[in-house]
C-alpha atoms as a PDB file:
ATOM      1  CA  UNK A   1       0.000   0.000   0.000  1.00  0.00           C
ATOM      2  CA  UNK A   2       2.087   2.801  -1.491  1.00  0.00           C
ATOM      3  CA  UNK A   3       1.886   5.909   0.830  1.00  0.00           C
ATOM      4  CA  UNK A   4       0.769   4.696   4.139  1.00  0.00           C
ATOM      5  CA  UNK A   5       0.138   7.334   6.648  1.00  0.00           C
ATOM      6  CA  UNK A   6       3.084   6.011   9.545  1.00  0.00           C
ATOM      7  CA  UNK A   7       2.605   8.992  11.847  1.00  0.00           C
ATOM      8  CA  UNK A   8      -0.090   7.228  14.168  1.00  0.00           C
ATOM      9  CA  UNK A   9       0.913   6.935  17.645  1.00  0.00           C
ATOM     10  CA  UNK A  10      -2.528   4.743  18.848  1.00  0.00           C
ATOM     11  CA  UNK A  11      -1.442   1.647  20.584  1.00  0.00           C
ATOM     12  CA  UNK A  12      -2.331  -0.878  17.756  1.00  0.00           C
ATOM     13  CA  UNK A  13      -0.906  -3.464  16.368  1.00  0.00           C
ATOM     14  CA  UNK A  14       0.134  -2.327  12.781  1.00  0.00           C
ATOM     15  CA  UNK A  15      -1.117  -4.883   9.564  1.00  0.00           C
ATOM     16  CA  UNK A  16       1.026  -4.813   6.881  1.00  0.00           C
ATOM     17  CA  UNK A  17       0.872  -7.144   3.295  1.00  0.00           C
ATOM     18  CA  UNK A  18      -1.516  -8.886   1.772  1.00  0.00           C
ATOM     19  CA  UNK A  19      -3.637 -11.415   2.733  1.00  0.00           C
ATOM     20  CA  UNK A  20      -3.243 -14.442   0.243  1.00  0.00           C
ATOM     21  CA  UNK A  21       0.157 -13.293  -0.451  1.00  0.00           C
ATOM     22  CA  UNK A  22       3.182 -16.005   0.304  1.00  0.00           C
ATOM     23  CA  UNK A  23       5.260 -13.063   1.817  1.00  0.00           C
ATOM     24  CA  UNK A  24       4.169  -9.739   3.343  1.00  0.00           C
ATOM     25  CA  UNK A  25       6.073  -7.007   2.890  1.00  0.00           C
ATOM     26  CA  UNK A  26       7.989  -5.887   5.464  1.00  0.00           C
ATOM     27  CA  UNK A  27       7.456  -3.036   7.762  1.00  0.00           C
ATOM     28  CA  UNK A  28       9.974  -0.549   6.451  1.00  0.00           C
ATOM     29  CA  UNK A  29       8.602  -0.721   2.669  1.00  0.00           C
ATOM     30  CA  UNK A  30       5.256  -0.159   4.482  1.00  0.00           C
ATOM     31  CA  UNK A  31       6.732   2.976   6.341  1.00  0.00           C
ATOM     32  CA  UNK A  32       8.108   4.014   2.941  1.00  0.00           C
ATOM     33  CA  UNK A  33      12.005   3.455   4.598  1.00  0.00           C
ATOM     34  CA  UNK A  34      14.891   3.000   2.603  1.00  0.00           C
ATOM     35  CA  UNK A  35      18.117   1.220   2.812  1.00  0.00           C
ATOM     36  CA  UNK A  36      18.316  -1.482   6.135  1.00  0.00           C
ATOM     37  CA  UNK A  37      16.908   0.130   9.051  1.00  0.00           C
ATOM     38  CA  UNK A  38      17.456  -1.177  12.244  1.00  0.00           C
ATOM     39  CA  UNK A  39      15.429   1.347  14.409  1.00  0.00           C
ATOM     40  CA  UNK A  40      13.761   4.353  14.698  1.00  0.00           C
ATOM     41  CA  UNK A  41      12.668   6.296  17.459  1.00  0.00           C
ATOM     42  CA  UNK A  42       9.804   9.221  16.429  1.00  0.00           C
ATOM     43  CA  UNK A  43       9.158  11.845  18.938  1.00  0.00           C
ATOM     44  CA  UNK A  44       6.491  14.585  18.501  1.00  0.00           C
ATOM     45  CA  UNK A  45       7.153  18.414  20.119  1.00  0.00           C
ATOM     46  CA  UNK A  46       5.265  21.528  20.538  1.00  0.00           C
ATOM     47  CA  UNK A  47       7.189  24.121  18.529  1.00  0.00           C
ATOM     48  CA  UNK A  48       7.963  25.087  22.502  1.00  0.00           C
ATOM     49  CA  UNK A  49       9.695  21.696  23.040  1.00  0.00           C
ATOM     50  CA  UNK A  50       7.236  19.877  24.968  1.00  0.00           C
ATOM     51  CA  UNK A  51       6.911  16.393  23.920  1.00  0.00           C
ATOM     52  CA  UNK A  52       3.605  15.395  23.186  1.00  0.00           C
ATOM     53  CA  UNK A  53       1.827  11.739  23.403  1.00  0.00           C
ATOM     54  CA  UNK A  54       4.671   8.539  23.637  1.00  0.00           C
ATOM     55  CA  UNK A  55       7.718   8.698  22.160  1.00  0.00           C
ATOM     56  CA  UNK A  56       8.633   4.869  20.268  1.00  0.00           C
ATOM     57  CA  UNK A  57      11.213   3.046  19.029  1.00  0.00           C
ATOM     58  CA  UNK A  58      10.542   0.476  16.199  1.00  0.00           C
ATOM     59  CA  UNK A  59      12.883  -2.012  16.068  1.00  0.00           C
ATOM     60  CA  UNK A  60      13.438  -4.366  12.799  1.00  0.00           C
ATOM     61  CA  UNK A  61      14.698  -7.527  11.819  1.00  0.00           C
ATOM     62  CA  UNK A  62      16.887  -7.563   9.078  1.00  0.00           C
ATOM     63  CA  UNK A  63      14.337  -8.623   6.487  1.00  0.00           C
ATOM     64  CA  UNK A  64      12.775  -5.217   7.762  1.00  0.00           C
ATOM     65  CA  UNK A  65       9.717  -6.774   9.797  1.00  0.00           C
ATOM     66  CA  UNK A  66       8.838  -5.222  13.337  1.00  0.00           C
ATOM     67  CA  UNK A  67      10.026  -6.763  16.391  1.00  0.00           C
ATOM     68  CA  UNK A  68       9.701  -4.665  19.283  1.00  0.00           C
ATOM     69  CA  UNK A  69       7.690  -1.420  19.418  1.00  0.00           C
ATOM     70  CA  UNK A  70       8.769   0.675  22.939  1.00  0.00           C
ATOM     71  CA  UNK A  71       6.598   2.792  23.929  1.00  0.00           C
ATOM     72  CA  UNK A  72       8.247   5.464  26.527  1.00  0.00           C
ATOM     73  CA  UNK A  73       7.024   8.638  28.999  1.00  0.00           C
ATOM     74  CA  UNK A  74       8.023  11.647  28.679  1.00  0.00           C
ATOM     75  CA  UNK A  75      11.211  11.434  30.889  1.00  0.00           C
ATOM     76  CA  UNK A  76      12.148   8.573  28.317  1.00  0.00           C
ATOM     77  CA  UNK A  77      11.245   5.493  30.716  1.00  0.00           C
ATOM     78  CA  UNK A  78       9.784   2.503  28.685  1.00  0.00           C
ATOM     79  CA  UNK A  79       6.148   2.600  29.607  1.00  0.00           C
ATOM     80  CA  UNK A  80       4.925   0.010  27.306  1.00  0.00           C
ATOM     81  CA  UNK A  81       6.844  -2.776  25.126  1.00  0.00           C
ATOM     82  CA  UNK A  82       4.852  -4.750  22.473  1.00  0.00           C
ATOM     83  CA  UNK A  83       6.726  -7.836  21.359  1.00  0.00           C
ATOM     84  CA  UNK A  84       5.653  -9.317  17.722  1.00  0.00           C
ATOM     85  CA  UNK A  85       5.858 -12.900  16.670  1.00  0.00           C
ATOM     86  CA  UNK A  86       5.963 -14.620  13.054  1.00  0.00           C
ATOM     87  CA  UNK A  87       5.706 -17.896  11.694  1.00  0.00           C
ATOM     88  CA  UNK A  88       8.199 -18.960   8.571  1.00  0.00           C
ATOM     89  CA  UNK A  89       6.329 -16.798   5.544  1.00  0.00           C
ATOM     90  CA  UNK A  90       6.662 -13.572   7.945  1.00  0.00           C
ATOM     91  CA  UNK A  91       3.191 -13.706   8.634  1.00  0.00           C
ATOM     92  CA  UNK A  92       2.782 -11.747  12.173  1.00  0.00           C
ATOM     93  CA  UNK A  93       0.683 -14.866  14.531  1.00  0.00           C
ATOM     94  CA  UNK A  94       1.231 -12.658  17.581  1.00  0.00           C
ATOM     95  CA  UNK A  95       1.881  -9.844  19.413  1.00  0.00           C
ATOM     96  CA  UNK A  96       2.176  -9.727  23.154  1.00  0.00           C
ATOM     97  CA  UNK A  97       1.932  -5.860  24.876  1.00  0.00           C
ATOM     98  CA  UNK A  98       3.759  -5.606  28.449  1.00  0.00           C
ATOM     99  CA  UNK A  99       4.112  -2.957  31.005  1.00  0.00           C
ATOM    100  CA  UNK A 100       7.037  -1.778  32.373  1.00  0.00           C
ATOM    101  CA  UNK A 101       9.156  -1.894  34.159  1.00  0.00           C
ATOM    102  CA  UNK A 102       7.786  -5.188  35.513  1.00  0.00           C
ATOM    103  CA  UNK A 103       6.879  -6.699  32.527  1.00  0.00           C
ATOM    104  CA  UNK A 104       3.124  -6.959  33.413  1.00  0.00           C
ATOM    105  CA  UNK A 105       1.325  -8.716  30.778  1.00  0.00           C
ATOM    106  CA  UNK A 106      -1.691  -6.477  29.537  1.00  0.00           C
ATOM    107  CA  UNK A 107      -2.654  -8.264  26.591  1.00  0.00           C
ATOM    108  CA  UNK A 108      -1.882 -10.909  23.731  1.00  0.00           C
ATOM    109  CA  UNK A 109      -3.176 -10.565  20.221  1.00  0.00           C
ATOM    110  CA  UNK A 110      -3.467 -13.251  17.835  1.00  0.00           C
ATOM    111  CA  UNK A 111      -3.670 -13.149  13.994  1.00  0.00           C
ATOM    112  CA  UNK A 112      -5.370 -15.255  11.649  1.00  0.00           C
ATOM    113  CA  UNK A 113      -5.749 -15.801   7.761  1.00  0.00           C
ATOM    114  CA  UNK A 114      -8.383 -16.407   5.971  1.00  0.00           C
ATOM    115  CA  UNK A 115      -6.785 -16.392   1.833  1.00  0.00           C
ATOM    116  CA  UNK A 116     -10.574 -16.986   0.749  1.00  0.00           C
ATOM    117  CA  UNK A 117     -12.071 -14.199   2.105  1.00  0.00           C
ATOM    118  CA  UNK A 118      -8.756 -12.016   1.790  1.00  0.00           C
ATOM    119  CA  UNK A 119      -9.294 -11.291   5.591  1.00  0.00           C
ATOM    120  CA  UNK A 120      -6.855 -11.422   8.879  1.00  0.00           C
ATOM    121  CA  UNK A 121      -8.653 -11.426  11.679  1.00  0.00           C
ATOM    122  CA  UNK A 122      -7.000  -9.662  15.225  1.00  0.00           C
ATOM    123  CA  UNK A 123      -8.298 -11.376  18.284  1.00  0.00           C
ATOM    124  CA  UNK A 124      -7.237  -9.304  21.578  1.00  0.00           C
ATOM    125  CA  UNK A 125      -7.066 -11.069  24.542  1.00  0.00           C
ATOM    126  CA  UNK A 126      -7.004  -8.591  27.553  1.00  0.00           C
ATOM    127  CA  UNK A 127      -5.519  -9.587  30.565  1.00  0.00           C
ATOM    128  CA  UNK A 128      -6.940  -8.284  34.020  1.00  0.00           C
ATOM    129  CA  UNK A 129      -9.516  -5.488  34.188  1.00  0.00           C
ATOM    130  CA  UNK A 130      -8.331  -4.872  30.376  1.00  0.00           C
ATOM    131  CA  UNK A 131     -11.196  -5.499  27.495  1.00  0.00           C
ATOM    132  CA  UNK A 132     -11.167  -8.281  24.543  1.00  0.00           C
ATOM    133  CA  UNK A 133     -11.309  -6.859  21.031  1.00  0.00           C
ATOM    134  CA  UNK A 134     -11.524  -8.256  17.618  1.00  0.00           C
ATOM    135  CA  UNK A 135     -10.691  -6.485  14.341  1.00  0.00           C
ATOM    136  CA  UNK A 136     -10.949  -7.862  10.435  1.00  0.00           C
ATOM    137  CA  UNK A 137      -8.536  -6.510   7.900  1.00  0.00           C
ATOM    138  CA  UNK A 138     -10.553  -7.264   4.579  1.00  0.00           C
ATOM    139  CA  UNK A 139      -8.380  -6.731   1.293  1.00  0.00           C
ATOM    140  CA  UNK A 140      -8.947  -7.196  -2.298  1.00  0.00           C
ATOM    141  CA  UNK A 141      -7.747  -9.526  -4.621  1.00  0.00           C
ATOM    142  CA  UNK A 142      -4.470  -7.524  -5.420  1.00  0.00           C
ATOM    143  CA  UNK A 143      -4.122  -7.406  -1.147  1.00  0.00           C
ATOM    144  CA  UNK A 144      -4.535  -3.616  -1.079  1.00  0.00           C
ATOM    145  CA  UNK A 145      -6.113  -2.849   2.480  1.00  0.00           C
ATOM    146  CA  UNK A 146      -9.680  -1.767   1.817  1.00  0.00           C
ATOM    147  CA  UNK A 147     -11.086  -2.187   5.236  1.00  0.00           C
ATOM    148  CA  UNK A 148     -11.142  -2.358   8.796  1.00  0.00           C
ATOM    149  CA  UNK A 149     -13.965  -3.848  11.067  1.00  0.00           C
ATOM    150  CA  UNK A 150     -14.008  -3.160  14.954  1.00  0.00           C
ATOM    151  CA  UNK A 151     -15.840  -5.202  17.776  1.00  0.00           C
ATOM    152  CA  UNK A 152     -16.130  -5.433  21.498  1.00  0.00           C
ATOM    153  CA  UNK A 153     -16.108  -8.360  23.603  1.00  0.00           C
ATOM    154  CA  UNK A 154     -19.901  -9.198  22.986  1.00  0.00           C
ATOM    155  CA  UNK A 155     -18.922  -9.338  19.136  1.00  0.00           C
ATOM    156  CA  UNK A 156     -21.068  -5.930  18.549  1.00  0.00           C
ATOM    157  CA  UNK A 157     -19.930  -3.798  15.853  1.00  0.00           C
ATOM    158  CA  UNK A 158     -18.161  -0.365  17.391  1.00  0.00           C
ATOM    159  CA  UNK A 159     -16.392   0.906  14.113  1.00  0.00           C
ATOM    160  CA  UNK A 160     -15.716   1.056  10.902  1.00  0.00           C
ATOM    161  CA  UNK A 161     -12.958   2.598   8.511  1.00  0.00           C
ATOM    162  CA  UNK A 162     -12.844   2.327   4.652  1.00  0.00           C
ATOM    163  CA  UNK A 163      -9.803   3.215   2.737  1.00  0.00           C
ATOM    164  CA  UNK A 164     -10.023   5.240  -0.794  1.00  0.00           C
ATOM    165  CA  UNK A 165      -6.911   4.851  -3.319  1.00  0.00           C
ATOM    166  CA  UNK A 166      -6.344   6.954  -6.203  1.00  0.00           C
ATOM    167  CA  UNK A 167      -4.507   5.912  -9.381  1.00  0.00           C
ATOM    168  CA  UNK A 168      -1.362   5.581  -8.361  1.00  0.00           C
ATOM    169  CA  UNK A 169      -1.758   3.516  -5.729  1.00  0.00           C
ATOM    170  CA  UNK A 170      -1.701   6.072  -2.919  1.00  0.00           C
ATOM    171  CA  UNK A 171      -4.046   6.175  -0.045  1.00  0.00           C
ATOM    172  CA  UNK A 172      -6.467   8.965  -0.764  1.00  0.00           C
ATOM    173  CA  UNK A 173      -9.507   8.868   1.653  1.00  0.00           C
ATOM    174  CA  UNK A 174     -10.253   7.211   5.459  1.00  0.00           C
ATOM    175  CA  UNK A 175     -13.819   7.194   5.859  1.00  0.00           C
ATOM    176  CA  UNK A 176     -14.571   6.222   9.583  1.00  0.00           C
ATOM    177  CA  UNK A 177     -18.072   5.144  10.801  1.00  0.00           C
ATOM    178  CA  UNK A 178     -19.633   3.776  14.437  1.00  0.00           C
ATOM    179  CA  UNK A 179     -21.844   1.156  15.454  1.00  0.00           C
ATOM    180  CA  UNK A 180     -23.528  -1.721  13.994  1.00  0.00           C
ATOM    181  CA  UNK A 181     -25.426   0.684  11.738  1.00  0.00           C
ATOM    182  CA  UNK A 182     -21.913   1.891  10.242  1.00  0.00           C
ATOM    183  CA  UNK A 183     -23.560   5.435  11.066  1.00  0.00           C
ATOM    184  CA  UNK A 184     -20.681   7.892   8.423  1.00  0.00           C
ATOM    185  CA  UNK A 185     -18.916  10.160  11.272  1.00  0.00           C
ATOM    186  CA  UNK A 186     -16.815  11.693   9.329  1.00  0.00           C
ATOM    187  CA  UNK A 187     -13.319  11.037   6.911  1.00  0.00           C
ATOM    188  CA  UNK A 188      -9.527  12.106   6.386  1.00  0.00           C
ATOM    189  CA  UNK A 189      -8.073  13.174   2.918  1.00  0.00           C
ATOM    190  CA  UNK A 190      -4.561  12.683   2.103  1.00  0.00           C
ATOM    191  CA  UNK A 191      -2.229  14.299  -0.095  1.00  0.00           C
ATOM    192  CA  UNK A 192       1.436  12.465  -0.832  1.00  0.00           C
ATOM    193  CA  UNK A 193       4.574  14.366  -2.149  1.00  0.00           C
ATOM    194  CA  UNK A 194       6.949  12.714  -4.769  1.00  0.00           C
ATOM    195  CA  UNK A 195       9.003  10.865  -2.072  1.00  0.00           C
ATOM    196  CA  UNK A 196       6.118   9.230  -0.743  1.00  0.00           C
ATOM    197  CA  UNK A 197       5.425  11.320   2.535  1.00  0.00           C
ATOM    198  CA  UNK A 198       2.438  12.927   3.899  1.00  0.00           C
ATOM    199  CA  UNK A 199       2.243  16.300   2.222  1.00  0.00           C
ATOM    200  CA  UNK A 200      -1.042  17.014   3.071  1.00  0.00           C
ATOM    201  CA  UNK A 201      -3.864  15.557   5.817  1.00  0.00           C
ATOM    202  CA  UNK A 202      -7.404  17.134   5.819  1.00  0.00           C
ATOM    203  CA  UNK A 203     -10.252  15.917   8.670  1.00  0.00           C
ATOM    204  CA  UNK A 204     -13.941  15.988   8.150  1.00  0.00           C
ATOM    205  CA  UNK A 205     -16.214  15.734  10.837  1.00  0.00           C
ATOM    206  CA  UNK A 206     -19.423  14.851   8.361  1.00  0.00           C
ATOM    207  CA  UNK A 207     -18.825  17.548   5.730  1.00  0.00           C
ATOM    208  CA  UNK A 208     -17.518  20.260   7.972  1.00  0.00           C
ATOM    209  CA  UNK A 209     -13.446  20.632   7.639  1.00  0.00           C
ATOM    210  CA  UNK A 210     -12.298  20.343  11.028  1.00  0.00           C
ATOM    211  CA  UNK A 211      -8.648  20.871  10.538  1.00  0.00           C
ATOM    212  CA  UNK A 212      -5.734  20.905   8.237  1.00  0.00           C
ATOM    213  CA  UNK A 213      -2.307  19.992   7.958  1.00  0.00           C
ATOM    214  CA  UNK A 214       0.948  20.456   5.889  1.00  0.00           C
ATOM    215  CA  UNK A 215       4.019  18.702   6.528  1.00  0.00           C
ATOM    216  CA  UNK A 216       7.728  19.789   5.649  1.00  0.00           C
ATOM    217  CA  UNK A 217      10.721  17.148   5.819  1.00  0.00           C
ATOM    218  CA  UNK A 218      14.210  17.044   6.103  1.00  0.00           C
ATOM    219  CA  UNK A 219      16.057  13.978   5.203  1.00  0.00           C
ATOM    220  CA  UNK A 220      19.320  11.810   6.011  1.00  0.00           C
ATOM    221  CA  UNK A 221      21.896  10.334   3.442  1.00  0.00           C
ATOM    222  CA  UNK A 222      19.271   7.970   2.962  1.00  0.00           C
ATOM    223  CA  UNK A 223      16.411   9.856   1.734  1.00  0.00           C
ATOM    224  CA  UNK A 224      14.467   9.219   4.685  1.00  0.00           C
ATOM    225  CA  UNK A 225      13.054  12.002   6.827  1.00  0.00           C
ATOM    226  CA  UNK A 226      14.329  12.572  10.354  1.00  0.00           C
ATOM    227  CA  UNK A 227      12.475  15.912  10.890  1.00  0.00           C
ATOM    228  CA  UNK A 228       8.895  17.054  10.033  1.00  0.00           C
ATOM    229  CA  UNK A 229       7.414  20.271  10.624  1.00  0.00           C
ATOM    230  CA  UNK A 230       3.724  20.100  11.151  1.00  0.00           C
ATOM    231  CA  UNK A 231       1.529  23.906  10.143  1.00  0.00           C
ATOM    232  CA  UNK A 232      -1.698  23.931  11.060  1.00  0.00           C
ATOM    233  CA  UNK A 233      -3.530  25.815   8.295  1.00  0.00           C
ATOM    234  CA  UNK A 234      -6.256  27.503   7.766  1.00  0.00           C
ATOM    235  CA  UNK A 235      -8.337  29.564   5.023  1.00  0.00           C
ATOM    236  CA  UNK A 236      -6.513  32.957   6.458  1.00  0.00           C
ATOM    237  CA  UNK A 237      -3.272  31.512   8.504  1.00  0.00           C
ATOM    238  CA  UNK A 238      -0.916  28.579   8.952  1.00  0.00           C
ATOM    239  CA  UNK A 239       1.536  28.008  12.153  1.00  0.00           C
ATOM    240  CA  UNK A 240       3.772  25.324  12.978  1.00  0.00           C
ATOM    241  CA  UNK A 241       1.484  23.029  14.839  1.00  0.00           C
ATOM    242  CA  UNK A 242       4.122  20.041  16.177  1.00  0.00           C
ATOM    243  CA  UNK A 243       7.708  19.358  15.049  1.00  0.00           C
ATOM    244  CA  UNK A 244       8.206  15.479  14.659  1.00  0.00           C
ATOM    245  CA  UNK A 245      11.814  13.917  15.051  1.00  0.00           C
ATOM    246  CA  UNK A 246      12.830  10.394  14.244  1.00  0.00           C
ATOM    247  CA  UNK A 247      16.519   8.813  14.875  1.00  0.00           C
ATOM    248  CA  UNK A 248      17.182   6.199  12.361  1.00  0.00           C
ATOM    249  CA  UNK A 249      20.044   3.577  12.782  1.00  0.00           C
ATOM    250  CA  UNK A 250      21.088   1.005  10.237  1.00  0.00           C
ATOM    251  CA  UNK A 251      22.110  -1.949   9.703  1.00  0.00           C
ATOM    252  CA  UNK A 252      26.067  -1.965   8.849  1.00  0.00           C
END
């Protein structure tokens, strides 16, 4: 799925590939990296310095497939370490999310495939007072990602997100809707530069423009981006809304 949007920062395991497909890609193609990252640790600022949300580090494998996502405060203690599992075609059959720093089990996700229905299904297992989830990832026949399907632990319907593509491949609309009804709440529009980056994000709430962003990137030696500079625009104004880091190592 050529221009996924990779800044999302919501606890959840990511889906990458296709769904009949022998191998998936791996998660670096996905986040539109280049050359043989080994990590990457994104942190988001106020244009005053103040860190806002979690900052994590992605680890890879070498074949560029997650295996630890660390999620840390704001003093940069690990807060929350998810842990991913594969089986020999690099599908992801797990995922177990632990909180630190004593490793307290919160919940263990399971993946299955379903190559008729081009479907994975996510079944979340929550461990203590935490809730059981399930989510399908349906794809079409080529394995692009056309939708996702939330439900809660009595297997009711609590959203629903469809995703748009435009010629080239590139994601182009999220339309998001709730409840078993699939009541429309509202969609995102995307708009992708030449390298493949986020150029452009619009929100609708219904039909009414909520907000809108434009991103600005720098880049390392290996054409990936290690700063972004977030404006919040409007029909009048636009000011630098967050500045977004990311420290890339590589494989030698």
């Amino acid at each position: 799925m050529k221009g996924k949007f990779v800044i999302l920062f919501a606890l959840i395991s990511t889906m990458v590939g296709t769904a009949g497909a022998q191998k998936f890609k791996p998660d670096t193609e996905e986040d539109n990296l280049k050359g043989p990252v080994k990590s990457m640790l994104t942190t988001i600022r106020t244009p005053q310095g103040r860190i806002v949300g979690q900052p994590v580090r992605n680890n890879f494998n070498e074949r560029g497939y997650y295996i630890q996502n660390t999620y840390y405060d704001t003093l940069g203690n690990p807060v929350i370490i998810v842990a991913y599992t594969y089986d020999k075609n690099d599908h992801l059959v797990k995922d177990l999310r632990t909180h630190e720093p004593y490793s307290e089990l919160l919940s263990q996700t399971t993946y299955s495939y379903d190559k008729k229905a081009n479907t994975i299904v996510a079944d979340m297992l929550g461990i203590a007072d935490s809730l059981s989830s399930k989510t399908v990832y349906a794809f079409d026949k080529k394995g692009v990602l056309q939708s996702t399907t939330s439900y809660d632990e009595q297997g009711k319907e609590t959203s629903a997100i469809e995703y748009v593509y435009d010629d080239k491949g590139y994601l182009k609309f999220t339309i998001f809707k709730e409840g078993e009804n699939e009541i429309y709440k509202g969609s995102d529009k995307y708009r992708w530069d030449t390298d493949g980056n986020l150029a452009e994000k619009c929100s609708y709430y219904l039909t009414t423009l909520r907000q809108a962003f434009l991103y600005t990137y720098y880049y390392d030696e290996h054409g990936n981006w290690t700063q972004a500079y977030l404006y919040h625009v409007n029909p009048t104004e636009g000011y630098l809304y967050q500045v977004i880091t990311r420290q890339i190592t590589y494989f030698e």
